[in-house]
Protein backbone atom coordinates (compact mmCIF):
# COMPACT_ATOMS: atom_id res chain seq x y z
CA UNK A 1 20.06 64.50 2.41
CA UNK A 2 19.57 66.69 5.34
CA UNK A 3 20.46 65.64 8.76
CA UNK A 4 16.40 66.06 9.13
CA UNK A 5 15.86 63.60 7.03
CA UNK A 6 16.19 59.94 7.83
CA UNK A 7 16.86 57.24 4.87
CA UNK A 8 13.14 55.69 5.75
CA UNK A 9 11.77 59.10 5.21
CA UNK A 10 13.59 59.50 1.67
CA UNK A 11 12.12 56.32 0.50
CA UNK A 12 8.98 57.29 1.68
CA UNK A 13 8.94 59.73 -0.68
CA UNK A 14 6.43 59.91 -3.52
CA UNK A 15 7.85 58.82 -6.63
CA UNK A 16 8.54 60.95 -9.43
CA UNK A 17 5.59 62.34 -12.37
CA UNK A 18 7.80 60.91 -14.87
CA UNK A 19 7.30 57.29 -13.52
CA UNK A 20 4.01 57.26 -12.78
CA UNK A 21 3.50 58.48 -16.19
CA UNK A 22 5.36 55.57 -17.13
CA UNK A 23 3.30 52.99 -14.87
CA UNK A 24 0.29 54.30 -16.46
CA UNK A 25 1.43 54.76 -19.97
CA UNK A 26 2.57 51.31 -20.19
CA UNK A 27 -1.31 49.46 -18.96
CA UNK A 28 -2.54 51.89 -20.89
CA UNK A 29 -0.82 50.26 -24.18
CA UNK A 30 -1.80 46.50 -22.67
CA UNK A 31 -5.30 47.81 -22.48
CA UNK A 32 -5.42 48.85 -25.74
CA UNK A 33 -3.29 45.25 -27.31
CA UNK A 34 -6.38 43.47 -25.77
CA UNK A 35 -9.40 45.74 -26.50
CA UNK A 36 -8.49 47.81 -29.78
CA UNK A 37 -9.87 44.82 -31.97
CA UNK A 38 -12.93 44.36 -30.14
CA UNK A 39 -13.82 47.82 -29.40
CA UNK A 40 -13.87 47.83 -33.38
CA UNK A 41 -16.03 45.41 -33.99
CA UNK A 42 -18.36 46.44 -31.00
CA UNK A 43 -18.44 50.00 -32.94
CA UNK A 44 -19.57 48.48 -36.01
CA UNK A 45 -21.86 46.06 -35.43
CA UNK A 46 -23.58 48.29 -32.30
CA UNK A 47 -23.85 51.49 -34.68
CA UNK A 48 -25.79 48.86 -37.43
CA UNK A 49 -28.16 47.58 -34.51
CA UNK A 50 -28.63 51.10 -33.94
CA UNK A 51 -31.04 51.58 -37.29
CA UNK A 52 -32.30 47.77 -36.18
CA UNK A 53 -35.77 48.99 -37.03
CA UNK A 54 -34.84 50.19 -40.42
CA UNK A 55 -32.93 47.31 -41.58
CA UNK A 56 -35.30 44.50 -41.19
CA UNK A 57 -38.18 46.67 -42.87
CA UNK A 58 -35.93 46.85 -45.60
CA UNK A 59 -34.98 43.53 -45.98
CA UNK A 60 -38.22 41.72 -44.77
CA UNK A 61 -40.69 44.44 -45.64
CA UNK A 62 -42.94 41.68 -48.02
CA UNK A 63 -43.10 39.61 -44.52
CA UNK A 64 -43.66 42.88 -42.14
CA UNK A 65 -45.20 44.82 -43.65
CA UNK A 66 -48.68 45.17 -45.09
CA UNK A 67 -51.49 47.89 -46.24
CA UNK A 68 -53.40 49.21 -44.54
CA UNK A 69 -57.01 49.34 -43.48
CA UNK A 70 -57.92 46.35 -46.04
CA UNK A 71 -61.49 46.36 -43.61
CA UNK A 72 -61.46 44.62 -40.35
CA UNK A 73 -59.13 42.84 -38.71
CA UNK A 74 -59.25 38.87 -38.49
CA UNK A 75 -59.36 37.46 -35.18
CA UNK A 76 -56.15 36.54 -33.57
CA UNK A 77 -56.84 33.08 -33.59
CA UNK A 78 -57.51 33.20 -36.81
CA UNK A 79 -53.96 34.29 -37.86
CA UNK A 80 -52.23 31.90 -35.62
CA UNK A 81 -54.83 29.19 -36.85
CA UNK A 82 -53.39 30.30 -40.50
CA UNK A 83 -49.22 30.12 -39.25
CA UNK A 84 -50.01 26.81 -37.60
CA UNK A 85 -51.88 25.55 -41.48
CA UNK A 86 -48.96 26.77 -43.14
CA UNK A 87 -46.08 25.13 -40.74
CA UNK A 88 -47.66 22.42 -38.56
CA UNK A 89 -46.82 22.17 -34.61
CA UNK A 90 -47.47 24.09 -31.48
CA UNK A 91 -47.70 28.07 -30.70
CA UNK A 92 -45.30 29.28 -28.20
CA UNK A 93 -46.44 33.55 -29.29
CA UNK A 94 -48.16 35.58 -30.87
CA UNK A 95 -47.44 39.23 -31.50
CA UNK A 96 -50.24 41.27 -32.39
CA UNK A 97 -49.19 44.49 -35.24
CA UNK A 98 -47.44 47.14 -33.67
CA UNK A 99 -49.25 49.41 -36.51
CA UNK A 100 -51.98 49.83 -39.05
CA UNK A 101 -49.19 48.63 -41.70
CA UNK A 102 -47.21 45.63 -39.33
CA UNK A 103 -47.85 41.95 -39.64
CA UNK A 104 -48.72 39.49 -37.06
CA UNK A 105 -46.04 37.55 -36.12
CA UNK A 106 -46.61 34.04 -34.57
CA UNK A 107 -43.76 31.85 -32.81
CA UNK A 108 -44.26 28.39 -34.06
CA UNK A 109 -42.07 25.17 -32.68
CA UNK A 110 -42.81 23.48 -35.81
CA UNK A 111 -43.29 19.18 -35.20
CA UNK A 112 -39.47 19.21 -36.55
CA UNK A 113 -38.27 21.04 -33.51
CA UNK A 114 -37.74 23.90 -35.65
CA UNK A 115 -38.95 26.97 -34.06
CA UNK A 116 -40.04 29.69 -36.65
CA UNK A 117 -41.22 33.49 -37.01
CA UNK A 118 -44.48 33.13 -39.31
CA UNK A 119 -45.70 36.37 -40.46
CA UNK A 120 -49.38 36.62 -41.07
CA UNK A 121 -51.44 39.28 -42.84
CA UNK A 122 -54.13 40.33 -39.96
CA UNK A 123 -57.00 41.71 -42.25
CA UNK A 124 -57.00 38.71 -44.41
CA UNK A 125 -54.84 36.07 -42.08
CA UNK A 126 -52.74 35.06 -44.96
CA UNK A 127 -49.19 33.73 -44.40
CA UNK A 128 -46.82 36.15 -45.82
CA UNK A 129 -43.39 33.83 -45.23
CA UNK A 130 -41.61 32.54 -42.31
CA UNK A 131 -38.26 33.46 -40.75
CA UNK A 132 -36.00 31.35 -38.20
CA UNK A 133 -36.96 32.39 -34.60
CA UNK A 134 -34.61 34.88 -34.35
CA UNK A 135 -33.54 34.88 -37.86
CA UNK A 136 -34.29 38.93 -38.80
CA UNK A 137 -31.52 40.45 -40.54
CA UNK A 138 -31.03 42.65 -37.16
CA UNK A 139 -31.56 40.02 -34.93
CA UNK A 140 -28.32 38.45 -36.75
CA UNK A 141 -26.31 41.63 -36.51
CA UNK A 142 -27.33 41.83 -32.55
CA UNK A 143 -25.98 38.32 -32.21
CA UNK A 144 -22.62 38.93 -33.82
CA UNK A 145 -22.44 42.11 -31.76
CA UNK A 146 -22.28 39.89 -28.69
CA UNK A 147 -20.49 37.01 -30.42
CA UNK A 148 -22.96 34.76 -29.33
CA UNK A 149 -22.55 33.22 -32.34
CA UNK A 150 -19.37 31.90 -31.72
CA UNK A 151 -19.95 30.05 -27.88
CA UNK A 152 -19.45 31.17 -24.33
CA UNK A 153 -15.85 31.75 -24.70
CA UNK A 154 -16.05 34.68 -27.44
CA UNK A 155 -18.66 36.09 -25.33
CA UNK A 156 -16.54 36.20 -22.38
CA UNK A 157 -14.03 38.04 -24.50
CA UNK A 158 -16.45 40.79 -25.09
CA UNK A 159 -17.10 40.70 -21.46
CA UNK A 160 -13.36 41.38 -20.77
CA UNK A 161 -13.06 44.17 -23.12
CA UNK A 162 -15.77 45.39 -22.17
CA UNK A 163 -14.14 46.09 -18.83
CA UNK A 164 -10.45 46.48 -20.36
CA UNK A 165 -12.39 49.61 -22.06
CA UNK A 166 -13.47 51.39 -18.58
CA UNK A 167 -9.71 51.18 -17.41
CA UNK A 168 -8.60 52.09 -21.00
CA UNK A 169 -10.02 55.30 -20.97
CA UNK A 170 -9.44 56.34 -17.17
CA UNK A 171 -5.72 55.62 -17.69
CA UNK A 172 -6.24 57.48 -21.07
CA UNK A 173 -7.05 60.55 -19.58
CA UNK A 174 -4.53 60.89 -16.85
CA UNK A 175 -2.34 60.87 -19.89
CA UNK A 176 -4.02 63.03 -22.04
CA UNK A 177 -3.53 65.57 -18.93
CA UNK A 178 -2.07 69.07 -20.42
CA UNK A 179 0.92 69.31 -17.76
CA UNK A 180 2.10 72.32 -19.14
CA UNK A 181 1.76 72.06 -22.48
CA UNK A 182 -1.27 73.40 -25.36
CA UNK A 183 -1.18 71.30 -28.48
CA UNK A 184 -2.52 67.64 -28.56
CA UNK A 185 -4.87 68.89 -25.33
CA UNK A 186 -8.10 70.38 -27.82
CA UNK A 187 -6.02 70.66 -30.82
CA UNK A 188 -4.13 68.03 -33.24
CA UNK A 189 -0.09 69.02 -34.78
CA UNK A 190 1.40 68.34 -37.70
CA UNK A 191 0.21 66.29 -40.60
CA UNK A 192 -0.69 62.62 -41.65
CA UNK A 193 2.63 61.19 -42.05
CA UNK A 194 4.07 62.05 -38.74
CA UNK A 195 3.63 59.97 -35.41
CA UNK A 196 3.02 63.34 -33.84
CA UNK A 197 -0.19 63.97 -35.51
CA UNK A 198 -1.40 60.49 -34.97
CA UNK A 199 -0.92 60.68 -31.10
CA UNK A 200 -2.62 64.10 -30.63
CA UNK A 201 -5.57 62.85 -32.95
CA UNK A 202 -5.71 59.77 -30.31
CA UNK A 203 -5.33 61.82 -27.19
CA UNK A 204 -8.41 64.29 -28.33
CA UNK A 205 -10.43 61.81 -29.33
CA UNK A 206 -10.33 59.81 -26.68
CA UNK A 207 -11.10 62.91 -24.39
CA UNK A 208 -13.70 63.64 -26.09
CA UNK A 209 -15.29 59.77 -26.99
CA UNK A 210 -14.61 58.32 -23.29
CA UNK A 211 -17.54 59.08 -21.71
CA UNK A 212 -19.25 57.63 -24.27
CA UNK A 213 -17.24 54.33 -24.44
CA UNK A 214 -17.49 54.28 -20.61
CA UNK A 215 -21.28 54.21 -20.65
CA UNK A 216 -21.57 51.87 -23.35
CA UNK A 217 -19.51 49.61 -21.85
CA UNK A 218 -20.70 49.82 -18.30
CA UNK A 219 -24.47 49.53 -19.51
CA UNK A 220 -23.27 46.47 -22.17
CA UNK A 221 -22.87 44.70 -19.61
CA UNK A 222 -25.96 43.30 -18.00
CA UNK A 223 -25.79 41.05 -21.05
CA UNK A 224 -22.55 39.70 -20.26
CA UNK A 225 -21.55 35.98 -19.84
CA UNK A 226 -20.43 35.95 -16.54
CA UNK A 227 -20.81 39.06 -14.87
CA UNK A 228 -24.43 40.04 -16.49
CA UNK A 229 -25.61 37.05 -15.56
CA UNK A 230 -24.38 36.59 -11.98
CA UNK A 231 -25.93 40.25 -10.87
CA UNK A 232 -29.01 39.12 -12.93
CA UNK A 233 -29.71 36.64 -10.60
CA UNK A 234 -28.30 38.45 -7.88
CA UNK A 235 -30.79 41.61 -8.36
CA UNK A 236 -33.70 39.20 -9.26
CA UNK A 237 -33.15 36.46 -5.93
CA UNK A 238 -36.03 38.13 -4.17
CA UNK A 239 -39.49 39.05 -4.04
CA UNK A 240 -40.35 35.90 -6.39
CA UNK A 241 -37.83 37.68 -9.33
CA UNK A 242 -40.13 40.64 -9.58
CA UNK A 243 -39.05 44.24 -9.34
CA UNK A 244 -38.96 45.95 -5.86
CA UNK A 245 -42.40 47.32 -4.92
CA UNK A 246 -44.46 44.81 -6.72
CA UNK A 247 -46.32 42.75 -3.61
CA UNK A 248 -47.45 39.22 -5.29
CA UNK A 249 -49.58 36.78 -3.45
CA UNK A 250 -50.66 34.43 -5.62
CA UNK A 251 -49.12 31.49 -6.02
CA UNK A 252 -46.02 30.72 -8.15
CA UNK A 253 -44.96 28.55 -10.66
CA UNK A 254 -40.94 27.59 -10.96
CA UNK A 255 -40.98 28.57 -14.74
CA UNK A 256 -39.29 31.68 -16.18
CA UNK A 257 -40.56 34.70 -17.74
CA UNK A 258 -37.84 34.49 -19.61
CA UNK A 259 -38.23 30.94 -21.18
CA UNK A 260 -41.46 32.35 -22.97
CA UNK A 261 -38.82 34.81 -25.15
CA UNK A 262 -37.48 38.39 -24.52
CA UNK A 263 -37.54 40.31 -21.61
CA UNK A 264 -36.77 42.95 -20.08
CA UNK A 265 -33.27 42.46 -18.77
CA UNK A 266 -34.72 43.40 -14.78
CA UNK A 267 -37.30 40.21 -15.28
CA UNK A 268 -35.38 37.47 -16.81
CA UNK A 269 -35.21 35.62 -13.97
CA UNK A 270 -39.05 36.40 -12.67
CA UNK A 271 -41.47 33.33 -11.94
CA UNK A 272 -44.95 33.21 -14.09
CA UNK A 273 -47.68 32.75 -11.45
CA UNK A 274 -50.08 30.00 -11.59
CA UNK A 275 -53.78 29.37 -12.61
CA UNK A 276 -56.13 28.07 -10.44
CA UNK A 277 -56.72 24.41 -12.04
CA UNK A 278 -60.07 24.77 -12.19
CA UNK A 279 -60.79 21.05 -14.58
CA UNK A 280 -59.05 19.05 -11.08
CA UNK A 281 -60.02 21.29 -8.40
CA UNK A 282 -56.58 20.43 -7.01
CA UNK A 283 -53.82 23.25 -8.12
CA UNK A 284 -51.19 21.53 -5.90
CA UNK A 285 -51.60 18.26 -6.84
CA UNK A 286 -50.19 19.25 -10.42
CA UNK A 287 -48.01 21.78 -9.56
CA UNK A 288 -44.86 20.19 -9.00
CA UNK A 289 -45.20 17.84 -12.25
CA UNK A 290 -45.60 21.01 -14.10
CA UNK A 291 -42.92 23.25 -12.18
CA UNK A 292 -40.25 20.25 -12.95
CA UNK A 293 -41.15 19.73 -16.41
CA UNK A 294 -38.94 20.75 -19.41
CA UNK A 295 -39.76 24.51 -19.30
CA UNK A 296 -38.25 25.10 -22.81
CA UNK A 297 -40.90 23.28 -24.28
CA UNK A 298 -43.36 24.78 -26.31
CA UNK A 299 -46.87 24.46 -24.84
CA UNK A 300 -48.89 21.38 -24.47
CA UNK A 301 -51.80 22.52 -27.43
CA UNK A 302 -51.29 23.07 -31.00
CA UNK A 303 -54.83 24.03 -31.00
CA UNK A 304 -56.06 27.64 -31.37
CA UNK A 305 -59.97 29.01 -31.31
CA UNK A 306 -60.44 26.49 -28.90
CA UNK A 307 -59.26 25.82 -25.50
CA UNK A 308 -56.20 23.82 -24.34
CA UNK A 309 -58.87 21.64 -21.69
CA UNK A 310 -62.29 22.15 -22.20
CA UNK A 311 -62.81 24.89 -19.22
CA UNK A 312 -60.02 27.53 -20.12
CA UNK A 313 -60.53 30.47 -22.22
CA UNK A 314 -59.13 30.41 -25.87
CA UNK A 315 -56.56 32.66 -27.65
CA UNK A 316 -59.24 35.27 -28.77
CA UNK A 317 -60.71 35.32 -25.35
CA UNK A 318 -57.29 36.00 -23.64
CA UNK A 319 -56.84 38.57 -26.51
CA UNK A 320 -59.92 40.69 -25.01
CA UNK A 321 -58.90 40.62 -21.45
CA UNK A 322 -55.04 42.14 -22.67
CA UNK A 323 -57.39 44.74 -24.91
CA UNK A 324 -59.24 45.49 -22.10
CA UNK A 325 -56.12 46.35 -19.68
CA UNK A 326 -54.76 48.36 -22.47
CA UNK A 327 -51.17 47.14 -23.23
CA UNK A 328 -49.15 49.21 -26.07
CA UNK A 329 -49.32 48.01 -29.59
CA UNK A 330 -47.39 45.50 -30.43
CA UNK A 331 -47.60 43.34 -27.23
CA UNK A 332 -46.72 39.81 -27.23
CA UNK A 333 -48.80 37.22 -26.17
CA UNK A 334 -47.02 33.93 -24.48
CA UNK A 335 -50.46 30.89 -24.04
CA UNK A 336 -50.19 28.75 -21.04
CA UNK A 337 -47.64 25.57 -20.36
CA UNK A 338 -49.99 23.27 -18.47
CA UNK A 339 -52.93 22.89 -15.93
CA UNK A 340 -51.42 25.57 -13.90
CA UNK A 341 -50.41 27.69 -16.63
CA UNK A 342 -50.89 31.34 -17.49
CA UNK A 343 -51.29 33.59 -20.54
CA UNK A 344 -49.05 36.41 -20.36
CA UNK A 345 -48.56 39.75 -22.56
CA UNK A 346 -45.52 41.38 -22.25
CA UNK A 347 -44.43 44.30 -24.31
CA UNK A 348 -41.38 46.60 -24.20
CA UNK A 349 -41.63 49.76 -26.66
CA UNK A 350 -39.24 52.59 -26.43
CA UNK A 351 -40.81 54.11 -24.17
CA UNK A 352 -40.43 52.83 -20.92
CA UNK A 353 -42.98 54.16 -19.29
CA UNK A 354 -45.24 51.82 -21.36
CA UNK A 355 -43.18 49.10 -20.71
CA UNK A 356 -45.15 46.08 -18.93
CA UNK A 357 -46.16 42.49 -18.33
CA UNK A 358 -49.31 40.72 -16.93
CA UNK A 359 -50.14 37.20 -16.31
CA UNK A 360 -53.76 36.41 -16.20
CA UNK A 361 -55.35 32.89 -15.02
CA UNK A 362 -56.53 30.60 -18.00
CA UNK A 363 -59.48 29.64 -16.97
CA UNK A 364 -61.10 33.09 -15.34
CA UNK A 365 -58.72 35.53 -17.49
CA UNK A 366 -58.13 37.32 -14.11
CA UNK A 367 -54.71 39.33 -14.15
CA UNK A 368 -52.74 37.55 -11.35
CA UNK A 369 -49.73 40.24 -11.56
CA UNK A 370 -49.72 43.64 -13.58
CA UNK A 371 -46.36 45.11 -13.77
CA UNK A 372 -44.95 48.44 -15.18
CA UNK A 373 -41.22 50.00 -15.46
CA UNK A 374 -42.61 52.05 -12.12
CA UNK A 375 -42.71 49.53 -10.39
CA UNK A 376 -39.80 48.18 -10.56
CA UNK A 377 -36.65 49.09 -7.98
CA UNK A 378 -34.13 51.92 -8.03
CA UNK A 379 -31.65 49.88 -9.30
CA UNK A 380 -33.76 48.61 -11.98
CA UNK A 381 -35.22 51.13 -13.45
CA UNK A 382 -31.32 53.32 -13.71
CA UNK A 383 -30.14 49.80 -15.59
CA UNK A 384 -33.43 49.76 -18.00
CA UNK A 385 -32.60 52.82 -18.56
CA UNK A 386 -29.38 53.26 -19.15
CA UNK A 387 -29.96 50.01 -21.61
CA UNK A 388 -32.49 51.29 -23.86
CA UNK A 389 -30.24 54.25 -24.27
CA UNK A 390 -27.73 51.78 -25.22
CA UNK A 391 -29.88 50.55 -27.71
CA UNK A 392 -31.00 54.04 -29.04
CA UNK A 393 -34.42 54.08 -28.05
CA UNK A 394 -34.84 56.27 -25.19
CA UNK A 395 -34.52 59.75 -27.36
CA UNK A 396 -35.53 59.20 -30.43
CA UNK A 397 -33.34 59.91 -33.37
CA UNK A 398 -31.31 62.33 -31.88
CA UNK A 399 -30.29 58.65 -29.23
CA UNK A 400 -30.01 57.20 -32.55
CA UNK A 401 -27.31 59.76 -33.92
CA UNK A 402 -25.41 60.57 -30.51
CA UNK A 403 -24.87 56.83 -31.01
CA UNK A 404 -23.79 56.63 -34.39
CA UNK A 405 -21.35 59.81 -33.67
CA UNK A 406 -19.66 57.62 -30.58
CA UNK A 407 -19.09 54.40 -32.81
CA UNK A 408 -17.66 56.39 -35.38
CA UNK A 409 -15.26 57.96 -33.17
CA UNK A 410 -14.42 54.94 -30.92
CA UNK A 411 -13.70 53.51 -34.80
CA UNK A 412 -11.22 56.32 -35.35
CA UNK A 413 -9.61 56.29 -31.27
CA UNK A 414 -8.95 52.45 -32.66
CA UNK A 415 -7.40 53.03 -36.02
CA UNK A 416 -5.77 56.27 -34.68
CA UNK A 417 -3.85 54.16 -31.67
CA UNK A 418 -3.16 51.13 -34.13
CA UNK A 419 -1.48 53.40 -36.68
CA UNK A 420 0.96 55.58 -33.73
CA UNK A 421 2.15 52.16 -32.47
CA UNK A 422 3.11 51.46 -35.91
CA UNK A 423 4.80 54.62 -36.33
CA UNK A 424 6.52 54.12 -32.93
CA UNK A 425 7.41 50.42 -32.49
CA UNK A 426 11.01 49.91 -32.70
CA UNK A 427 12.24 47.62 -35.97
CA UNK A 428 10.88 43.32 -34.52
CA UNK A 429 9.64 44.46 -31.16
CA UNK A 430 6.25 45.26 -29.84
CA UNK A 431 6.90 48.68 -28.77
CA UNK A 432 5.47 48.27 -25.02
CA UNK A 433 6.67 51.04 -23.21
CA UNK A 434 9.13 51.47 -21.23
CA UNK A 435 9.25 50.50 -16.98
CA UNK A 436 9.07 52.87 -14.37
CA UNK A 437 12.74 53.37 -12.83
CA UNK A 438 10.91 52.92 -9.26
CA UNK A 439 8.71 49.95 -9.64
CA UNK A 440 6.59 51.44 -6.57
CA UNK A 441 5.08 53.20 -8.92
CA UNK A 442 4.18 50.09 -10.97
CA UNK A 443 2.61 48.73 -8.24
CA UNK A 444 0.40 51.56 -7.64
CA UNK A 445 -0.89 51.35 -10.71
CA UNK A 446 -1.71 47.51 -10.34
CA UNK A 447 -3.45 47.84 -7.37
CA UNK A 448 -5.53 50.24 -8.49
CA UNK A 449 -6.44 48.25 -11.73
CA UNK A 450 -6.88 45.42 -9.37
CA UNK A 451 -10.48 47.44 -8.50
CA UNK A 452 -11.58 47.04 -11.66
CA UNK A 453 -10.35 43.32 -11.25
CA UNK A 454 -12.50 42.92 -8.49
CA UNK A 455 -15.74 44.66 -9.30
CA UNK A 456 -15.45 42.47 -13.17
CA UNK A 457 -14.15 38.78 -12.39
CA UNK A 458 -12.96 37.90 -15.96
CA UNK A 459 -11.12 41.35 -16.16
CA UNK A 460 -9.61 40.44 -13.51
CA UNK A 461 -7.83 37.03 -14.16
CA UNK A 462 -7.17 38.68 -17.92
CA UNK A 463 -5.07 41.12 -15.71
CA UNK A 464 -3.93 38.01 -13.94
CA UNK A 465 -2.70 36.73 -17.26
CA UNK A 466 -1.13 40.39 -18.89
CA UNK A 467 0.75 40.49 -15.35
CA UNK A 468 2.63 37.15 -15.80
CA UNK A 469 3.24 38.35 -19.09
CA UNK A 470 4.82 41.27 -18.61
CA UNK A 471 6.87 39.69 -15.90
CA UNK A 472 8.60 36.99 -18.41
CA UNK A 473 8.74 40.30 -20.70
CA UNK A 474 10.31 41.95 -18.39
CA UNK A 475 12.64 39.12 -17.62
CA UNK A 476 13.94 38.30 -21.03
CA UNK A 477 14.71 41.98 -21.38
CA UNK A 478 16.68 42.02 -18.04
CA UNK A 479 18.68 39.09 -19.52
CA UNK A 480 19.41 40.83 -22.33
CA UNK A 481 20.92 43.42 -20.82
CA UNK A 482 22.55 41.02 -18.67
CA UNK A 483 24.26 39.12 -21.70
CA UNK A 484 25.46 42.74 -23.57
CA UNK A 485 27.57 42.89 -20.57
C-alpha cells in the first residue's frame, strides 16, 4: 500500500469483477430454482390462450356457431325468453352475436344456483346447449394459466414468479455481458452433450427472449392476487372508479361494474349509476336497501318481454337504445338489480378504440354515463394496452405469433437452464454457486433486489425467505469446513 493510501481508503475500494460476478451469478441461480417451473407452465398455457378464439370454435362450434342469414333475426327477448324455457331462473346477460354466423349467448343463474352460458340460435331462438358460466374450453385454459383453479395461495405463487422473472432476466444479462470474449455472446459452442453448449444456448436465448418475458410479466400482473389487486383499487379510488377525464354527475349506486361479469381491468372497481325510481318517486328512499344488498345476486326478474315493474322499459326496448348509440358487435348487455338499477352494455373487442360501456336509466333508457378507452387516464390506457397485447389482440396475427415465438423460447431458456445445472451440479449437492470472497459485494446485490422487493410485496418476503435460506446454507457449509479441520 502506498504511504498515500490509508487502510480506510483500501477498503473503500470497489470490489473485484470476479465477485460481483459471483453475487450476481449466484441470485441469478435462486431466481431461476423458484421461477423455472412456473415460467414453464406460464409459457404453455399463455401460448394456448393465445389461439383462445380458435379453440372454443373448435370445440363448441355446434353451440357458437350458426348459419347464416336464415331471414331475420328474433328479438332479443325472444332468445333470452327461449334460454330461460330451456333452464329456468333469472337473467344476469345477454350477449348479442358478434357475427352473421355467432350465437346469442345468455347468462342464466338457474333456480339451482347454478349459473350457466345458454347459447341460443338468434334467427330461430332455439337453444343450441348450455355451458358452465365460464366453462369454454379457453376459459378453462385461462384459469389454469393463473392457477386460479387451485386457491389464493397458487395464485400468489404466480404473482411471485412473476416478479422473480423481471430480476431473473436483469441479473441474466449482466451475465450474459461479452467481457472480452465472442462465443456464447450471439453464437452457441460445441455440441449437445457438453455443459458448454447448454450454457451458451441459455445465455443467447435469454438475451434475446428477456424483453419479452419482462413485458409479459410486468403487464401479467394487473391480474395478480395481491399486487394487481391492491393498484386496482388504488388507480380506481377516485372519480367514482371511472377513468380520468370522465366527469359523472349523476348519482351512484355502491354496486360494481364488475359484479355484472368481465371488465376491462381499468373499471373493475367502477360504480353503476342509478335510475331515477320513477314507480316511488323517491330514488333515495331505496337507495341504500339496494346499495347494501347482496350485489352478487342475479337480478330481481326472471321475466323478459316485459318489464321488471310495470313503468321500466323491457329487454328489447333497452336493446334499441344500445343500437341506437352504436356499440361494436358483440356487446353485452347486463339488466338492472333493483328500483334504482341500470341496464348496461359493455363490450371490449380487440380493438380498443371500440372498447366501451354505458349505463342507461330503466325507466327513460337515457345513457347516464358513456365511456370509451379515450377517455380513460394515461395510466390506463398504457396498462389496457399493454394487456391486450398480452393477450394477442392488439396486432392481429402477427401479436398472435410474436407471442407464440416468446413462449416457445421462454420454454427452451427453461429446459436449457434445467439441463446445464444438471450437467454442472456436483455428485448430492444442489450446485448453488459459489460466495463472493468479499461479501460487500453480496450485499450490493441484495439491496438492489430489495427494489424489486419493494415495488412487488410477495417478491419481496419470497426474497425474505431465499435470504434465510441461504444463510443456514451458508452456515452448514462453513461448519463443514470447520469440522475437515
Amino acid at each position: 500500500m502506498s504511504s498515500s493510501e490509508s487502510p480506510a481508503r483500501a477498503v473503500a475500494h470497489p470490489p473485484p469483477s470476479g465477485d460481483l460476478y459471483r453475487a450476481v451469478w449466484r441470485w441469478h441461480f435462486y431466481a431461476g430454482l423458484l421461477v423455472l417451473p412456473f415460467l414453464i407452465w406460464l409459457a404453455v398455457t399463455g401460448g394456448l390462450y393465445v389461439f383462445k378464439a380458435n379453440i372454443d370454435g373448435y370445440f363448441h362450434r355446434d353451440l357458437m356457431v350458426v348459419p347464416a342469414a336464415q331471414g331475420a333475426l328474433q328479438p332479443h327477448g325472444a332468445a333470452v325468453a327461449a334460454a330461460l324455457a330451456a333452464h329456468p331462473g333469472t337473467l344476469r346477460k345477454y350477449t348479442v352475436p358478434a357475427s352473421p354466423t355467432a350465437s346469442a349467448e345468455v347468462g342464466i343463474a338457474t333456480t339451482s344456483g347454478e349459473r350457466l352460458s345458454v347459447f341460443v340460435d338468434p334467427y330461430r331462438a332455439q337453444v343450441l346447449g348450455a355451458l358452465p358460466d365460464g366453462g369454454s374450453v379457453a376459459w378453462t385454459i385461462r384459469r389454469l394459466h393463473s392457477l386460479k383453479y387451485f386457491g389464493t395461495v397458487a395464485r400468489g405463487a404466480i404473482e411471485i414468479a412473476a416478479g422473480w422473472a423481471v430480476l431473473l432476466v436483469l441479473t441474466g444479462v449482466y451475465l450474459w455481458g461479452p467481457r472480452g470474449r465472442r462465443g456464447g455472446v450471439v453464437s452457441v459452442r460445441g455440441g449437445p452433450r457438453q455443459r458448454l453448449f447448454w450454457r451458451d444456448l441459455h445465455a443467447v436465448t435469454g438475451v434475446f427472449v428477456g424483453a419479452a418475458l419482462v413485458f409479459l410479466a410486468i403487464t401479467g400482473m394487473p391480474w395478480s392476487v395481491f399486487w394487481g389487486a391492491q393498484v386496482n383499487q388504488w388507480a380506481n379510488g377516485q372519480n367514482f372508479g371511472y377513468p380520468a377525464g370522465v366527469r359523472v354527475q349523476v348519482p351512484m349506486s355502491q354496486q360494481r361494474l364488475a359484479t355484472g361479469g368481465e371488465t376491462a381491468w381499468s373499471l373493475a372497481q367502477a360504480q353503476l349509476p342509478r335510475s331515477a325510481d320513477k314507480r316511488h318517486g323517491n330514488q333515495e328512499a331505496h337507495a341504500s336497501h339496494e346499495d347494501h344488498a347482496d350485489h352478487g345476486a342475479p337480478p330481481a326478474t326472471a321475466r323478459t318481454g316485459e318489464a321488471a315493474v310495470n313503468d321500466g322499459l323491457d329487454l328489447d326496448a333497452a336493446m334499441a337504445v344500445f343500437e341506437r348509440l352504436g356499440l361494436a358487435a358483440g356487446y353485452t348487455v347486463n339488466p338492472p338489480r333493483g328500483a334504482t338499477g341500470v341496464y348496461t352494455a359493455s363490450v371490449y373487442p380487440h380493438d380498443l378504440a371500440q372498447q366501451r360501456v354505458v349505463h342507461i336509466d330503466r325507466y327513460t333508457g337515457t345513457p347516464l354515463v358513456d365511456m370509451r378507452y379515450v377517455d380513460y387516464g394515461v395510466l390506463a390506457r398504457w396498462l389496457e394496452w399493454g394487456i391486450n397485447v398480452h393477450l394477442g389482440q392488439e396486432f392481429g396475427v402477427p401479436n398472435q405469433a410474436l407471442l407464440v415465438l416468446a413462449c416457445l423460447f421462454i420454454v427452451l431458456l427453461c429446459v436449457s437452464a434445467a439441463t446445464m445445472w444438471w450437467k454442472r451440479r456436483p455428485a448430492g449437492g444442489l450446485g448453488v454457486p459459489p460466495l463472493p470472497a468479499d461479501r460487500r459485494t453480496l450485499r450490493t446485490v441484495l439491496a438492489l433486489l430489495a427494489l424489486g422487493g419493494i415495488a412487488f410485496p410477495l417478491v419481496g418476503v419470497s426474497l425474505l425467505v431465499m435470504l434465510a435460506l441461504d444463510g443456514l446454507l451458508v452456515s452448514r457449509f462453513a461448519a463443514r469446513r470447520l469440522a475437515r479441520r
